[in-house]
Structures are given as structure tokens and as C-alpha cells.
C-alpha atoms as a PDB file:
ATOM      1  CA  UNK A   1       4.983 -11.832   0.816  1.00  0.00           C
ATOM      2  CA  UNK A   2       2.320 -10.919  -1.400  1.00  0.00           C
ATOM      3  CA  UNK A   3       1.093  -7.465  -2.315  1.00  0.00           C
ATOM      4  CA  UNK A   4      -2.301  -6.636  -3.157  1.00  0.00           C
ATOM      5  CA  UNK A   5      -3.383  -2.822  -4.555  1.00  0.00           C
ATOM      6  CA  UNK A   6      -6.150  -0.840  -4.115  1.00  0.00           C
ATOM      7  CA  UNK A   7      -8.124   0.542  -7.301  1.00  0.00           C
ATOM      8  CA  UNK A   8      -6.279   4.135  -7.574  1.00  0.00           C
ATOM      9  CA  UNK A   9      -2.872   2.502  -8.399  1.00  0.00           C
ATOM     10  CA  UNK A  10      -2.245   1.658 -12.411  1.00  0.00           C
ATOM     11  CA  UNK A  11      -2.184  -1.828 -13.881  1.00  0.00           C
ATOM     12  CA  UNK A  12       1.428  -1.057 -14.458  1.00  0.00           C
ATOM     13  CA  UNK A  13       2.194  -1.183 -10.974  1.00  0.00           C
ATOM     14  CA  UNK A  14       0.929  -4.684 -11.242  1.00  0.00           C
ATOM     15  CA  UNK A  15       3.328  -5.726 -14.062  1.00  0.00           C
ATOM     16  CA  UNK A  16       6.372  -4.073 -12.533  1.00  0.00           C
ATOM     17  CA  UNK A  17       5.982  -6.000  -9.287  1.00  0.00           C
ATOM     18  CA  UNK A  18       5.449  -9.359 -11.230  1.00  0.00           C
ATOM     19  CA  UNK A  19       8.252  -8.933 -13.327  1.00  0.00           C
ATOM     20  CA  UNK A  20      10.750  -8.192  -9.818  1.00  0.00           C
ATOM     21  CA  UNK A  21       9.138 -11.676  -8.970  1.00  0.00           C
ATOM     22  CA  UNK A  22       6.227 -10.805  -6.856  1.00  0.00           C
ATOM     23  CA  UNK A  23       2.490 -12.155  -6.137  1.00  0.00           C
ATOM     24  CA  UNK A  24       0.786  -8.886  -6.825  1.00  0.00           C
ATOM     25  CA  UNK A  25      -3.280  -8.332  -6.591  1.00  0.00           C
ATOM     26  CA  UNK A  26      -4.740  -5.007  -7.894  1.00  0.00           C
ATOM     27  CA  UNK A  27      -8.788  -4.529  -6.905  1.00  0.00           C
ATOM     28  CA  UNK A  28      -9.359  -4.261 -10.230  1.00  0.00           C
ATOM     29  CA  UNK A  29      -8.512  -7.802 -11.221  1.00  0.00           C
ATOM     30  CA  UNK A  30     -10.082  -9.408  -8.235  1.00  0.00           C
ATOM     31  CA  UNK A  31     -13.172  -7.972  -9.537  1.00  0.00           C
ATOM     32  CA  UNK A  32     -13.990  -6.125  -6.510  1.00  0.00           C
ATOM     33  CA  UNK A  33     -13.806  -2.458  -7.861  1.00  0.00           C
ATOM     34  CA  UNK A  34     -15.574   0.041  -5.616  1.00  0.00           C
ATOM     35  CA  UNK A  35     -15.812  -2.419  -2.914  1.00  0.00           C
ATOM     36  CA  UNK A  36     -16.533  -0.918   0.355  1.00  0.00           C
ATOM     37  CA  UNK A  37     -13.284  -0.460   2.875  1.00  0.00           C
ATOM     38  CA  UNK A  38     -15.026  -2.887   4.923  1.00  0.00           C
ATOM     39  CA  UNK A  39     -15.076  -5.889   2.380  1.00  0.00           C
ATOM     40  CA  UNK A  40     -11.305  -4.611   1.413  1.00  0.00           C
ATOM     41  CA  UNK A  41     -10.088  -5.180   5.297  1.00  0.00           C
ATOM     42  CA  UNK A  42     -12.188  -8.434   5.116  1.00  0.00           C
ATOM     43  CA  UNK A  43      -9.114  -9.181   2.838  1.00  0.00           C
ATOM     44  CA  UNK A  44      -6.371  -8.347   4.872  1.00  0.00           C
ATOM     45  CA  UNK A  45      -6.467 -10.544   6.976  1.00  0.00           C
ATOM     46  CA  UNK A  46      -3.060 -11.910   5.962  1.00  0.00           C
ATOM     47  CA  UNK A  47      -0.058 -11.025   8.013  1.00  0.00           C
ATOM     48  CA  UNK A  48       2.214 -11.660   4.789  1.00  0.00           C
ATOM     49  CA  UNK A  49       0.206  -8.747   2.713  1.00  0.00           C
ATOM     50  CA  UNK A  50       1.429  -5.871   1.859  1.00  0.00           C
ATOM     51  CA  UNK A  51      -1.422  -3.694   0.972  1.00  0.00           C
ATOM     52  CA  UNK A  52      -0.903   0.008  -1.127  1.00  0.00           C
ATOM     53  CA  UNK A  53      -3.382   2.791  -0.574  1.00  0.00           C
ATOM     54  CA  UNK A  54      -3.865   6.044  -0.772  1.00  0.00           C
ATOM     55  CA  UNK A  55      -6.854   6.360   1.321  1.00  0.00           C
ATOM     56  CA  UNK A  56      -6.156   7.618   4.140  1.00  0.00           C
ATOM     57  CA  UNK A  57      -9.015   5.943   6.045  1.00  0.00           C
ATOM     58  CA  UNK A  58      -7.142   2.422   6.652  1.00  0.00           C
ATOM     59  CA  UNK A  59      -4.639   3.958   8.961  1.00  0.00           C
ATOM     60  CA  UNK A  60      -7.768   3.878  11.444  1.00  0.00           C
ATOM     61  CA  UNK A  61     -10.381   1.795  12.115  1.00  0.00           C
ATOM     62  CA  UNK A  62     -10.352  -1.892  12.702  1.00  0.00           C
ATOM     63  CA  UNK A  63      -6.897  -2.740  12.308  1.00  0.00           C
ATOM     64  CA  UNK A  64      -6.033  -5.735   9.981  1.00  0.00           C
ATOM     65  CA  UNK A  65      -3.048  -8.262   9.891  1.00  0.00           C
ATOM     66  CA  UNK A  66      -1.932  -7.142   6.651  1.00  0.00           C
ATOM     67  CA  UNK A  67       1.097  -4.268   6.441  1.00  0.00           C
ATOM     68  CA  UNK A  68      -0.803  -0.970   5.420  1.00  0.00           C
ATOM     69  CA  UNK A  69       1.333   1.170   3.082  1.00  0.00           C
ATOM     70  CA  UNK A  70      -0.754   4.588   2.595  1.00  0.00           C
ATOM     71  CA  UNK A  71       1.004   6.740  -0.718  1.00  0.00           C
ATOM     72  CA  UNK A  72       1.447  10.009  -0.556  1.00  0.00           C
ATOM     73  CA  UNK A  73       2.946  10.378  -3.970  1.00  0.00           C
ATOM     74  CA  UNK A  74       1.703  13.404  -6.104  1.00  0.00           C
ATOM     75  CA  UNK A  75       0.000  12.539  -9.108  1.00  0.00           C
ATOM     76  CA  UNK A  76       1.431  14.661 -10.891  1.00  0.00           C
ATOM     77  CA  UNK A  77       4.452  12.835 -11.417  1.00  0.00           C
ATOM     78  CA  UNK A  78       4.907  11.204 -14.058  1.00  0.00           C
ATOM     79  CA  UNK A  79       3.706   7.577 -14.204  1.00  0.00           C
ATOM     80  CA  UNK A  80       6.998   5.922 -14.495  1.00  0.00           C
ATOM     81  CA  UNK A  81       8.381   8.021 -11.746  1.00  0.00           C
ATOM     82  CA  UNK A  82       5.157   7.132  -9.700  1.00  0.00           C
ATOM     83  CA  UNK A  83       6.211   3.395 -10.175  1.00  0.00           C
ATOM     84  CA  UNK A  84       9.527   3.290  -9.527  1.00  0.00           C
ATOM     85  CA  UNK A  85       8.716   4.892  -5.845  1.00  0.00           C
ATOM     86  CA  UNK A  86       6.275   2.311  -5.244  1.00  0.00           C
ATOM     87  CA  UNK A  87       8.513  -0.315  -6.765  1.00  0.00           C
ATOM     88  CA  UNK A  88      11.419   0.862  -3.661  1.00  0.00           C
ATOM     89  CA  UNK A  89       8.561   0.999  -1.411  1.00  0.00           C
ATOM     90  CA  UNK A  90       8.029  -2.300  -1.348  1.00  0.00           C
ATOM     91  CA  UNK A  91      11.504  -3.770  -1.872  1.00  0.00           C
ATOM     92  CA  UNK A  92      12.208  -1.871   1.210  1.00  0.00           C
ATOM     93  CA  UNK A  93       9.121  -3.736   2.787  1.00  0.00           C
ATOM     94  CA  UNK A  94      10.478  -6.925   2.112  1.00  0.00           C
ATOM     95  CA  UNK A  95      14.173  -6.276   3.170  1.00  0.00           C
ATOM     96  CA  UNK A  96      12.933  -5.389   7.073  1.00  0.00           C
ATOM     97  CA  UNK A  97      11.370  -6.689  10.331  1.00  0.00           C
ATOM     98  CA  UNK A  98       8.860  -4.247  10.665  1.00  0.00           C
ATOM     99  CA  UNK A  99       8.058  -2.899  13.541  1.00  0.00           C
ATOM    100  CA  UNK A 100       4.753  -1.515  12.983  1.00  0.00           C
ATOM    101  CA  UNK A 101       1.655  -2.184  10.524  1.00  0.00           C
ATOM    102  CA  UNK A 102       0.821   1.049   9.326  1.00  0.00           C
ATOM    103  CA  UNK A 103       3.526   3.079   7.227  1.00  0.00           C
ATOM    104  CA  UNK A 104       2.972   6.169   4.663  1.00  0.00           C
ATOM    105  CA  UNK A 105       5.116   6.612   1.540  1.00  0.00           C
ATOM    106  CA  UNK A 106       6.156   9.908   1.075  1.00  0.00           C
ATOM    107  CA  UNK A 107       6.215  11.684  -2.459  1.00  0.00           C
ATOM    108  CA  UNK A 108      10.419  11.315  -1.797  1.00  0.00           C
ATOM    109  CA  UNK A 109       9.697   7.799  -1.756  1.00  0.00           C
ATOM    110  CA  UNK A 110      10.666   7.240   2.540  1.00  0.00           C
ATOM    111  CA  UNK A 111       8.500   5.155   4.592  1.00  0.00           C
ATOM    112  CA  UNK A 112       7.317   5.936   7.545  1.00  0.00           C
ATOM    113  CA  UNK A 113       5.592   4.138  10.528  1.00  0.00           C
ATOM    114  CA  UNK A 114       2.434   5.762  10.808  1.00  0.00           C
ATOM    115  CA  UNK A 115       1.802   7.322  14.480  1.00  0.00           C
ATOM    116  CA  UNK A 116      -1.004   9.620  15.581  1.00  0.00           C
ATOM    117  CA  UNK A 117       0.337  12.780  16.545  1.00  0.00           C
ATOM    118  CA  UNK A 118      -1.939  14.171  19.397  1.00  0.00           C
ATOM    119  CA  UNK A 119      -3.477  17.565  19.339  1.00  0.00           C
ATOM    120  CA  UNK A 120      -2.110  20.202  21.566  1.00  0.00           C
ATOM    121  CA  UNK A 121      -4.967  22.737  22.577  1.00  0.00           C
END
């Protein structure tokens, strides 16, 4: 698996993942910083990507092959903190069959298969 990261996570993310071992990507290095969300998806189109978020706007739309992770970490934790829940994040990732795509990462540090919940009137 690789893991590519949007702009809005730290370049320390980047060297924690590489020193566990990983292929890690961050927008930033790729040069692509304030691409749109379209050339981003244009991107994932790899079933063995693990992409981190925290926009909210690529649990919809035209879905991609990659795995979505969407953070909903505070930041106001501090940034080693922040890390480390990524870091479990996406050891966890790697460890299961997943069943869906779409997942959000919850400031406790669970993931979650992202469903829409419908709206009762």
C-alpha cells in the first residue's frame, strides 16, 4: 500500500510513515498544492492508496479506487498526539480487508466506514 496526504496534514506525518516503512506522498511534495479536488481524485485512481483528508467533500462525488480516510482529529491537539492517531489509522488500514472505501477517523482515533445517514422529515 501506499499512502498519499492531502495539503492540511504536516510534513511530519510524512516522516513518521516512512520511518514505519511506508511509501508516503504529501500534496505538498508532489508539487500540486492547492490543486483542485478534481485533479486530486485524478490521482486516486489506485486501489492500493490510502488517501488522508480532512475535507469532507471526497466522501461524495465521483468515487475513486483509492481508500478515502477523512480526519476528524481536533487541531488542537497537540502535533505529536495528532500523529500518532494518524500513525494507528493507517496501521489499522493495512492490517484489514476492508469492506468499504470511505472511512472517517475520529478525534479518539476509531475508524469508521463512512455511510450516509438519511434525513428523517
Amino acid at each position: 500500500m501506499k499512502i498519499q496526504l492531502d495539503e492540511n496534514f504536516p510534513l511530519g506525518l510524512v516522516r513518521a510513515l516512512q520511518a514505519d516503512g511506508l511509501v508516503v506522498d504529501h500534496i505538498i511534495t508532489l508539487g500540486i498544492r492547492g490543486a483542485s479536488d478534481a485533479r486530486i481524485r485524478e490521482r486516486l485512481s489506485d486501489a492500493r492508496l490510502i488517501f488522508l483528508t480532512q475535507d469532507d467533500d471526497f466522501l461524495s462525488g465521483e468515487p475513486v479506487a483509492a481508500l478515502i480516510v477523512v480526519s476528524r482529529v481536533r487541531q488542537s491537539r497537540k502535533l505529536a498526539d495528532r500523529i500518532q492517531v494518524w500513525r494507528g489509522a493507517v496501521q489499522a488500514l493495512l492490517k484489514i480487508e476492508p469492506t468499504s472505501r470511505l472511512f472517517e477517523l475520529t478525534d479518539d482515533g476509531a475508524l469508521a466506514p463512512w455511510s450516509v445517514v438519511p434525513f428523517d422529515r
